[in-house]
N, C-alpha and C. Protein backbone atom coordinates (compact mmCIF):
# COMPACT_ATOMS: atom_id res chain seq x y z
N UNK A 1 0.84 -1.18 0.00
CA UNK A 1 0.00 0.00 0.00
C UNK A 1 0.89 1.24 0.00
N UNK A 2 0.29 2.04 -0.75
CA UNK A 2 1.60 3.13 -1.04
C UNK A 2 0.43 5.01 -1.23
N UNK A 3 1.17 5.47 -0.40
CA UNK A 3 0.63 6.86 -0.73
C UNK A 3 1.46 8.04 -1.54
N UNK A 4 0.99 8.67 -2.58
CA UNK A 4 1.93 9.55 -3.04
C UNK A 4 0.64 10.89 -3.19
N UNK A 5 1.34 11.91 -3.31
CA UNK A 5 0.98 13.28 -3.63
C UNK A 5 1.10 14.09 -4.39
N UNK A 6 0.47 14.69 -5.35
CA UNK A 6 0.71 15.74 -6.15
C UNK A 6 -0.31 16.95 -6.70
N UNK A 7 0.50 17.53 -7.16
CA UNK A 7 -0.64 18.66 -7.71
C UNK A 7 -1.47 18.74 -8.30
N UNK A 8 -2.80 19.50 -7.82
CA UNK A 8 -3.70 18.79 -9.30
C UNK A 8 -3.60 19.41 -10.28
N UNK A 9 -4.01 18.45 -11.34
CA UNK A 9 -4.30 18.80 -12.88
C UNK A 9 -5.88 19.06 -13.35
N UNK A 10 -5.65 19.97 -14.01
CA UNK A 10 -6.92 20.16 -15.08
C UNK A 10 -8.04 19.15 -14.92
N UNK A 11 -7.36 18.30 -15.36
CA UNK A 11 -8.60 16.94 -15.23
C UNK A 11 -9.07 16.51 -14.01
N UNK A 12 -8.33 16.98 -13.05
CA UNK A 12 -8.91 16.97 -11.61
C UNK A 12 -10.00 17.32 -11.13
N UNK A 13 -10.21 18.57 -12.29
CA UNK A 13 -11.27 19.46 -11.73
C UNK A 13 -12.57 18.55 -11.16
N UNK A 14 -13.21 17.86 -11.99
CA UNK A 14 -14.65 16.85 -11.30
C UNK A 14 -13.95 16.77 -9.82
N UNK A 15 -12.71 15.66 -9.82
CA UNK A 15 -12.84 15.05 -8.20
C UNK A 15 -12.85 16.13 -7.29
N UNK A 16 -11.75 17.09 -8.12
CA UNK A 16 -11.35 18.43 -6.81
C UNK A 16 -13.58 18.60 -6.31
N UNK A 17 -13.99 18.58 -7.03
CA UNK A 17 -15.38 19.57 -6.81
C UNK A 17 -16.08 18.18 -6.22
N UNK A 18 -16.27 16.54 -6.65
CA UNK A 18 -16.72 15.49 -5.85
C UNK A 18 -15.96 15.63 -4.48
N UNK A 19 -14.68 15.84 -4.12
CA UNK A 19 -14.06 16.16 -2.84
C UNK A 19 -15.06 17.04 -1.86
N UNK A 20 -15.34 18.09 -2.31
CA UNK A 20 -15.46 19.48 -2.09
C UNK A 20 -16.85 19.26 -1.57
N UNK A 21 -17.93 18.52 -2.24
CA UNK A 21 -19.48 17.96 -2.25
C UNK A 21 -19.58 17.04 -1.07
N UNK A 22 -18.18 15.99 -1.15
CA UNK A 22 -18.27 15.09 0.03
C UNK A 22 -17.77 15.80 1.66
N UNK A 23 -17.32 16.54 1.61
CA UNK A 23 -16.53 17.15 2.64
C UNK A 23 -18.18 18.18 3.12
N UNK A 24 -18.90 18.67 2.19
CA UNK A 24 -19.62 19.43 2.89
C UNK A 24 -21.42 18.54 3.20
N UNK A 25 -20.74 17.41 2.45
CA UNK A 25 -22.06 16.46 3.58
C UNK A 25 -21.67 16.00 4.73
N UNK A 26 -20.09 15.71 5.09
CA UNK A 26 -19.82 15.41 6.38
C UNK A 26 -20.00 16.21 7.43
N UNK A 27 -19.94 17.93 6.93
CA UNK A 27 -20.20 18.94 7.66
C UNK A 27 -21.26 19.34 7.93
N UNK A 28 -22.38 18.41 7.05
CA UNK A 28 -23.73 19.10 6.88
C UNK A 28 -24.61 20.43 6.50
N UNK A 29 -23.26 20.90 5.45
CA UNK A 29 -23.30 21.92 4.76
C UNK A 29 -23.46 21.53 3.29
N UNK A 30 -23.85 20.99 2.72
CA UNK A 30 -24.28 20.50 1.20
C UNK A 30 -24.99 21.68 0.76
N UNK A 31 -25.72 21.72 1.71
CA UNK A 31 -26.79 23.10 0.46
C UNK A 31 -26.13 24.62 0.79
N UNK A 32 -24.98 24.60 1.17
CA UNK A 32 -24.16 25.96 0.90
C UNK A 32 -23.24 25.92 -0.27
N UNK A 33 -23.16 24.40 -0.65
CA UNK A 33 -22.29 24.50 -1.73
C UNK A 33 -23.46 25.22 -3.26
N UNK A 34 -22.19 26.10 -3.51
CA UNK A 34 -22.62 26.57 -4.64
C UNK A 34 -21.49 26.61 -5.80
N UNK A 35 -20.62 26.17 -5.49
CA UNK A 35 -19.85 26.10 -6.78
C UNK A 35 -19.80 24.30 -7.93
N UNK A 36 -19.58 24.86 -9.06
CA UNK A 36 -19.64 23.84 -10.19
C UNK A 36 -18.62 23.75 -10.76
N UNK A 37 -18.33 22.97 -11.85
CA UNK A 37 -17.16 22.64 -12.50
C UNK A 37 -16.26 23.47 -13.06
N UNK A 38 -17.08 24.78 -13.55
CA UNK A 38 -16.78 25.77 -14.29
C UNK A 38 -15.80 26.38 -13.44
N UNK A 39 -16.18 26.72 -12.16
CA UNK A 39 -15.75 27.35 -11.50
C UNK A 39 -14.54 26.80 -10.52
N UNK A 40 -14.03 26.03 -10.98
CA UNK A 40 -13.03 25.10 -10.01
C UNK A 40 -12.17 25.08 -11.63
N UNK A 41 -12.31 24.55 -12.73
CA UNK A 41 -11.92 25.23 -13.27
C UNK A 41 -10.91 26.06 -14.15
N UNK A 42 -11.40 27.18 -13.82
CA UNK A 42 -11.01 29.05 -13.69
C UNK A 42 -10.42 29.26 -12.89
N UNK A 43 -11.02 28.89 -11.27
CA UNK A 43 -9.90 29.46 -10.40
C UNK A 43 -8.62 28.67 -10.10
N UNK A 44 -8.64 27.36 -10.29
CA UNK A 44 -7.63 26.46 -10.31
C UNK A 44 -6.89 26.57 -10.94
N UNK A 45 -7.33 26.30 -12.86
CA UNK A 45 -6.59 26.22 -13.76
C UNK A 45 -6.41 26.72 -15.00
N UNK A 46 -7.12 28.39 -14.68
CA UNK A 46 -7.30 29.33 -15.53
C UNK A 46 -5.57 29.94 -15.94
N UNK A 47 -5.75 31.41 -16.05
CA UNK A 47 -4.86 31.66 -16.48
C UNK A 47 -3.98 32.54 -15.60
N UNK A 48 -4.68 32.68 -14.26
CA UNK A 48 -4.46 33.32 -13.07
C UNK A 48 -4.29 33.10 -11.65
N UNK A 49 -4.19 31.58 -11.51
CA UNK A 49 -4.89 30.97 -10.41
C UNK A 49 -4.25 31.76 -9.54
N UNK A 50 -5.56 31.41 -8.35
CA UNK A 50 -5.26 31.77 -7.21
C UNK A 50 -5.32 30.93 -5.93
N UNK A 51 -5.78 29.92 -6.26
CA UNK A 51 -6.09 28.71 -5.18
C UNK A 51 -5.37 27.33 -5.92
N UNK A 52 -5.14 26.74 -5.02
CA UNK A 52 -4.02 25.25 -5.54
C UNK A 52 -4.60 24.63 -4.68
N UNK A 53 -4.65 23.37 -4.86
CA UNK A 53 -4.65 22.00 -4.55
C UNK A 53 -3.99 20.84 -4.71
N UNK A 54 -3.85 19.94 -3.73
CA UNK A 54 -2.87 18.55 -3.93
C UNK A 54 -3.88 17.51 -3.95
N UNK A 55 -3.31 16.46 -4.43
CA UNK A 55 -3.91 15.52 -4.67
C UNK A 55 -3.53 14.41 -3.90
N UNK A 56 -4.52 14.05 -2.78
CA UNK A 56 -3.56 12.65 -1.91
C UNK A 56 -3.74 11.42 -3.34
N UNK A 57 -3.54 10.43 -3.28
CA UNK A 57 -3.81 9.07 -3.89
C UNK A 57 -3.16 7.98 -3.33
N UNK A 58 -3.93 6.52 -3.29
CA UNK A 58 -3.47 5.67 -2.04
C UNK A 58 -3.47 4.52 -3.13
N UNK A 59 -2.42 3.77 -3.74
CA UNK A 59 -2.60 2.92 -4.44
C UNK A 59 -3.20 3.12 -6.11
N UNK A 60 -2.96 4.84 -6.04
CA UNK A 60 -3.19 5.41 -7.20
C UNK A 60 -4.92 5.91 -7.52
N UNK A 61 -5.49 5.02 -6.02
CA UNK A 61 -6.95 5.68 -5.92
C UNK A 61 -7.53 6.95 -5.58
N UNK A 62 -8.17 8.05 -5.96
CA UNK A 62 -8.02 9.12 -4.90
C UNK A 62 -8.57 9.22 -3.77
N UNK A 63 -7.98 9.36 -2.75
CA UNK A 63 -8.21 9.05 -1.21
C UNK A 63 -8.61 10.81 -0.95
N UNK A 64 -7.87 11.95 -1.25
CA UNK A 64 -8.33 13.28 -0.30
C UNK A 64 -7.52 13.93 -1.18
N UNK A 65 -7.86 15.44 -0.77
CA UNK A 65 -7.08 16.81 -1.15
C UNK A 65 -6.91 17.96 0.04
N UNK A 66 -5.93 18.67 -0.47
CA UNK A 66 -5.61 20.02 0.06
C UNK A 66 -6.41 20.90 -0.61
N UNK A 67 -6.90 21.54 -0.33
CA UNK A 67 -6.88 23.32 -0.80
C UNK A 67 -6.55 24.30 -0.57
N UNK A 68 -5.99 25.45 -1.49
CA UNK A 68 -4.83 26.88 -0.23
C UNK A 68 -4.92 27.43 -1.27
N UNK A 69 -4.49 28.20 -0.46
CA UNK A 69 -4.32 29.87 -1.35
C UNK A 69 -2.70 30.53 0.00
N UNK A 70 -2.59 31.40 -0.88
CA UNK A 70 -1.07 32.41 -0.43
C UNK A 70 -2.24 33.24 0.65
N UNK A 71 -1.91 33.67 1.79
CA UNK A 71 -2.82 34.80 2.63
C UNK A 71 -1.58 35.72 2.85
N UNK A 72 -1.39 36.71 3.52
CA UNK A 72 -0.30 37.67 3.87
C UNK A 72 -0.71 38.10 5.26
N UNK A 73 0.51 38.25 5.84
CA UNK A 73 0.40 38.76 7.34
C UNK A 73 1.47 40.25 7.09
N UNK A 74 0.70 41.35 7.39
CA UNK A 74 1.23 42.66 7.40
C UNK A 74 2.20 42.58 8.97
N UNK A 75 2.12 41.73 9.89
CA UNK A 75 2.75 42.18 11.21
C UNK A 75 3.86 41.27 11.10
N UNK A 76 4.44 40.48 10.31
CA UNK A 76 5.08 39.39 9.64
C UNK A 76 5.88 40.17 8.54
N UNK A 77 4.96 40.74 7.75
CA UNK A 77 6.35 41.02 6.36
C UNK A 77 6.29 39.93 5.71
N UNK A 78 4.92 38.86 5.73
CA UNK A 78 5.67 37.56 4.31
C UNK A 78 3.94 37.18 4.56
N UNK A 79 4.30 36.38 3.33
CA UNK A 79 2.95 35.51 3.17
C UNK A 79 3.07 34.28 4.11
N UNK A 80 1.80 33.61 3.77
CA UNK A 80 1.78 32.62 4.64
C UNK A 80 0.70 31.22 3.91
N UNK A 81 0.16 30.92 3.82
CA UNK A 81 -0.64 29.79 3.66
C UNK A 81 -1.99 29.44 4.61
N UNK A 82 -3.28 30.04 3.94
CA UNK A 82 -4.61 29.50 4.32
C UNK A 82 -5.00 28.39 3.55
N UNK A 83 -5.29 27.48 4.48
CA UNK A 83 -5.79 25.90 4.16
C UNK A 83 -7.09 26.34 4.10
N UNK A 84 -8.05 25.76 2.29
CA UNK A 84 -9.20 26.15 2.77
C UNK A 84 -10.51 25.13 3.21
N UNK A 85 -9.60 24.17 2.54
CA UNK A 85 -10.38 22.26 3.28
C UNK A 85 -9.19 21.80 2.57
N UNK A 86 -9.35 20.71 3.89
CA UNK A 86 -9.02 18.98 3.60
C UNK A 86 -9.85 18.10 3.94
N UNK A 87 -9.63 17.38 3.02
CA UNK A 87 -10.64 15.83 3.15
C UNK A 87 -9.38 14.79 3.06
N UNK A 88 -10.16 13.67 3.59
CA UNK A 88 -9.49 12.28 3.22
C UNK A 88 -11.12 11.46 3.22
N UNK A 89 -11.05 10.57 2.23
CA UNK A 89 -12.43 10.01 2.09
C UNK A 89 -12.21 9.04 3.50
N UNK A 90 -13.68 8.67 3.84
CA UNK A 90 -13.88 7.39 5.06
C UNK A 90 -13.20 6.31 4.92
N UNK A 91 -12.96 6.03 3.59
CA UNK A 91 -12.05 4.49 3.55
C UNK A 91 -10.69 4.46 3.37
N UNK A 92 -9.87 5.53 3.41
CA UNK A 92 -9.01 6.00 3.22
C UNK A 92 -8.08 6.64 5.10
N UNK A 93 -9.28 6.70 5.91
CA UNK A 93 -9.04 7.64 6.90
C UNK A 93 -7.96 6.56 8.30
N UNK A 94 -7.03 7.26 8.41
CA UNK A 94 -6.53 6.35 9.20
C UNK A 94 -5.22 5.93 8.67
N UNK A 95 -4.95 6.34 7.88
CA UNK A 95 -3.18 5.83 7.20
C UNK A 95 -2.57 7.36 6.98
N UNK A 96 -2.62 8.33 7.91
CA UNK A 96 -1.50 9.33 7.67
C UNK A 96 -1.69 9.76 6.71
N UNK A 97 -2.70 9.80 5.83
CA UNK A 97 -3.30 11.00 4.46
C UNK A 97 -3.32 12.34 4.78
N UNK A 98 -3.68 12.50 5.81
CA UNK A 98 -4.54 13.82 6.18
C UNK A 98 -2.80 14.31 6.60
N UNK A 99 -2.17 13.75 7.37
CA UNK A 99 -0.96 14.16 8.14
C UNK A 99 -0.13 14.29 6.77
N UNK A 100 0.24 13.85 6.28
CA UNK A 100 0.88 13.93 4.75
C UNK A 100 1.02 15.09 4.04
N UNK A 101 -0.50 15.66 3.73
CA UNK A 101 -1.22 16.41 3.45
C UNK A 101 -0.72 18.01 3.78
N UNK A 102 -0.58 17.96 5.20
CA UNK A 102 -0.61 18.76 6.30
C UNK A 102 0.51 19.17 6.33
N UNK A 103 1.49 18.16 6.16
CA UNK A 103 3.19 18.07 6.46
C UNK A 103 3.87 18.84 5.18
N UNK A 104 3.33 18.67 3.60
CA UNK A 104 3.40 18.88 2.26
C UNK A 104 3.31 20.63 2.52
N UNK A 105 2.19 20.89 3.50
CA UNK A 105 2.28 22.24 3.02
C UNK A 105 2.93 23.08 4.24
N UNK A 106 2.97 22.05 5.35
CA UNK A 106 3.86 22.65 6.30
C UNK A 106 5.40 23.22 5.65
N UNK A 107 6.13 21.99 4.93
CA UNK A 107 7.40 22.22 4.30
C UNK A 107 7.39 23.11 3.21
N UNK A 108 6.17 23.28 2.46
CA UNK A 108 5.83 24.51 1.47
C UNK A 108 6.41 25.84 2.17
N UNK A 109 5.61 26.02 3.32
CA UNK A 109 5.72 26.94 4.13
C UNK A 109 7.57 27.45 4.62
N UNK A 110 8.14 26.40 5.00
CA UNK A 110 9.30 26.40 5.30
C UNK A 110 10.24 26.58 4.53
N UNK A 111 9.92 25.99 3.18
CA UNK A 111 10.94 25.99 2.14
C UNK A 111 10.82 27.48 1.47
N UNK A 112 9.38 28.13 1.29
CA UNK A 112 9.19 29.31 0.49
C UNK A 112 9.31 30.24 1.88
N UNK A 113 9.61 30.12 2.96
CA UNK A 113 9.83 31.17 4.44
C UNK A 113 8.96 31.88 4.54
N UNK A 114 7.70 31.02 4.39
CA UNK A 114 6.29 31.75 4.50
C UNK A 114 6.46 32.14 6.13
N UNK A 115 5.71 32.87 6.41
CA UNK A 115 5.49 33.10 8.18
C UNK A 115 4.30 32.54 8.86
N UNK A 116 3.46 31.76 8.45
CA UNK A 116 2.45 31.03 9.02
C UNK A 116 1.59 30.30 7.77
N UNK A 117 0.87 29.08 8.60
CA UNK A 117 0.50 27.87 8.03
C UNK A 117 -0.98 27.98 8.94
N UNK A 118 -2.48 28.46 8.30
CA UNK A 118 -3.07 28.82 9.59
C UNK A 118 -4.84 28.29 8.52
N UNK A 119 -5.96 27.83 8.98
CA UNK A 119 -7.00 26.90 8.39
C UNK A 119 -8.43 27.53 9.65
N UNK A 120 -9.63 27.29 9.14
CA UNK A 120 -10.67 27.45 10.27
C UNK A 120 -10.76 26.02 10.07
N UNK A 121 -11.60 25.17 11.71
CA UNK A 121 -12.24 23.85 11.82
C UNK A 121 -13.92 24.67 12.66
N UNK A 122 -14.59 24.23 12.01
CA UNK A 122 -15.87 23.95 12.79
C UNK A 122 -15.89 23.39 14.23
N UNK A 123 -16.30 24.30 15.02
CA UNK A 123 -16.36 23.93 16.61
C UNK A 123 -16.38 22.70 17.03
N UNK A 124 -17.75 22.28 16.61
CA UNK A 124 -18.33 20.80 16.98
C UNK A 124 -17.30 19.37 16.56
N UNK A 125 -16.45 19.85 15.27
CA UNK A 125 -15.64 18.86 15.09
C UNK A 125 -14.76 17.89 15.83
N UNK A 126 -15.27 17.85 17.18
CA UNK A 126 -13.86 16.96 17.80
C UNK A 126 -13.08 16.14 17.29
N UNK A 127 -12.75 15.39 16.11
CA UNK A 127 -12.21 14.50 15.51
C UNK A 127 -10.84 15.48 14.87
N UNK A 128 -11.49 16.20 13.63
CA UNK A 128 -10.91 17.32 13.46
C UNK A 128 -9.75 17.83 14.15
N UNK A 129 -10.44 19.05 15.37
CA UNK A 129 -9.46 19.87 16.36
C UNK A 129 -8.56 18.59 16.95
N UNK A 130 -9.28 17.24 17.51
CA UNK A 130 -7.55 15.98 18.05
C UNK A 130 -6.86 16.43 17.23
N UNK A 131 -7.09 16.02 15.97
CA UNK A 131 -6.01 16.06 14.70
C UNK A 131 -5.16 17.63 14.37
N UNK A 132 -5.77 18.22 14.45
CA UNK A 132 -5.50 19.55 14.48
C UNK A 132 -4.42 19.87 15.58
N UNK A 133 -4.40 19.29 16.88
CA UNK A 133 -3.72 19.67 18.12
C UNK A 133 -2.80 18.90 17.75
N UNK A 134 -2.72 17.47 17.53
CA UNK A 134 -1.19 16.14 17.38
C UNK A 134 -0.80 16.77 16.24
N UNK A 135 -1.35 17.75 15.12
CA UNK A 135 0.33 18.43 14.41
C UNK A 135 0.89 19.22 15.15
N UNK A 136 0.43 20.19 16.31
CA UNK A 136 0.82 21.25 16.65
C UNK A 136 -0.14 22.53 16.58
N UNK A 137 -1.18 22.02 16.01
CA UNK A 137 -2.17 23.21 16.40
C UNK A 137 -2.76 24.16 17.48
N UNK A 138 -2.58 25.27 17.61
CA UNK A 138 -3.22 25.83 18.78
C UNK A 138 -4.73 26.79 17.94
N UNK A 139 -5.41 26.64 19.35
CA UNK A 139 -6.56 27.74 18.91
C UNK A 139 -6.27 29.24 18.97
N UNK A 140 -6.94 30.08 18.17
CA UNK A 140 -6.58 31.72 18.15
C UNK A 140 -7.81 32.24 18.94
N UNK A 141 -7.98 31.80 19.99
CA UNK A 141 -9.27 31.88 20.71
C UNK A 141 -9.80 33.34 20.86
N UNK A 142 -8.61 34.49 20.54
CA UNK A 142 -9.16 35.79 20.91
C UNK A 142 -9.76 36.25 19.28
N UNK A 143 -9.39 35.43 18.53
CA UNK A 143 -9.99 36.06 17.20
C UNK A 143 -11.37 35.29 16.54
N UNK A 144 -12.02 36.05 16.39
CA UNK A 144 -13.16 35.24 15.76
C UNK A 144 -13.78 35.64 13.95
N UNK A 145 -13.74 34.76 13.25
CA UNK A 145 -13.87 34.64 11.77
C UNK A 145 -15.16 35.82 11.61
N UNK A 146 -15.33 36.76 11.19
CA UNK A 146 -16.18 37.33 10.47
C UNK A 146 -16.33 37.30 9.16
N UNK A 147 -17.49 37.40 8.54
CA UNK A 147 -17.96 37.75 6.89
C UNK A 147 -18.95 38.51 6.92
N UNK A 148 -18.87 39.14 5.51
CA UNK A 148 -19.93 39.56 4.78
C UNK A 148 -20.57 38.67 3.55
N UNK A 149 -21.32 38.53 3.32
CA UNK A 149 -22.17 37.54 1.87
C UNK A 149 -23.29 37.95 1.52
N UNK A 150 -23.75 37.37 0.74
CA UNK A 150 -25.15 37.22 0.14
C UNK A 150 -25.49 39.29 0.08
N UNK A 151 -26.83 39.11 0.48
CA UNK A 151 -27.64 40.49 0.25
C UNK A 151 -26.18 41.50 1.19
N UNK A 152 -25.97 41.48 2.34
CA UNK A 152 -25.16 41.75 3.25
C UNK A 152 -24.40 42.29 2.34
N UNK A 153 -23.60 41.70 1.79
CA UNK A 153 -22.46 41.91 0.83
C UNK A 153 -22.59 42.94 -0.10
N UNK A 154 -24.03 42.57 -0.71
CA UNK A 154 -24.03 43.26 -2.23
C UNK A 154 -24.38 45.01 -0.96
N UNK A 155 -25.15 45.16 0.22
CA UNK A 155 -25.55 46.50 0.61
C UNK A 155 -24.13 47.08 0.89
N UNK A 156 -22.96 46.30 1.49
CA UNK A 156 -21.95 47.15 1.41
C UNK A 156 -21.17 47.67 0.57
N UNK A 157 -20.92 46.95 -1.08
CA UNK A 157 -20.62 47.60 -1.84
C UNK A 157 -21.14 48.55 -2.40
N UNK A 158 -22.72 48.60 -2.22
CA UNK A 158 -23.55 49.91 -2.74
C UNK A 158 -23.10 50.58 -1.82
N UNK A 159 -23.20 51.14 -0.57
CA UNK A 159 -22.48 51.87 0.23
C UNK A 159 -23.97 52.48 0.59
């Protein structure tokens, strides 16, 4: 049994977005997904990307992915790396995919002298945050994620 990793390709795009579908029924977020093929893509593998992804594979099957983008820390002076999901499928879970995964962009980080390696988990996740803590994770407990979206969104750009 053998795990290897790489970047995705073009043709990825379906699984990257079947990944993306399965990850938000585990979360019980399915009907927030709104993105399609088109759009994974463009931003992936247009002519500009801005978001990357890896590809776990376990025996050449696909088992999970990364997703990231470059973020920047102004109190730092360097970029850094926002994870924006990982998955490892259920049959897959349990052989160091996810840690692999994790480690790939940890050394990204190290090798390009990014200044932080930093992801949101959903509260309720206990499975998750374990995993999250045995790399070295701590919580940013004084900061809390805000957005704007939907109608919200469009009233602040009207101003």
């Amino acid at each position: 049994m053998s795990l290897s990793l790489r970047p995705a390709r073009r043709d990825d795009a379906a699984l990257i977005l079947a990944f993306v579908r399965e990850l938000a029924d585990y979360e019980k977020l399915r009907h927030e997904v709104e993105a399609e093929l088109a759009d994974i893509e463009r931003d992936l593998f247009g002519s500009n990307p801005r978001v990357f992804c890896d590809i776990a594979e376990w025996d050449g099957a696909p088992a999970g992915f990364a997703l990231w983008f470059y973020n920047y820390s102004t109190f730092r002076g360097r970029h850094g790396i926002f994870l924006e999901d990982i998955f490892v499928r259920p049959a897959f879970r349990s052989r160091g995919i996810a840690t692999a995964l994790m480690r790939a962009l940890a050394q990204r980080c190290v090798t390009e002298k990014l200044g932080r390696f930093e992801w949101n988990v959903l509260d309720w996740n206990a499975p998750a945050i374990r995993f999250y803590r045995s790399v070295g994770a701590i919580p940013l407990d004084a900061w809390t994620t805000q957005r704007v979206d939907g109608e919200a969104l469009e009233r602040l750009a009207a101003g």
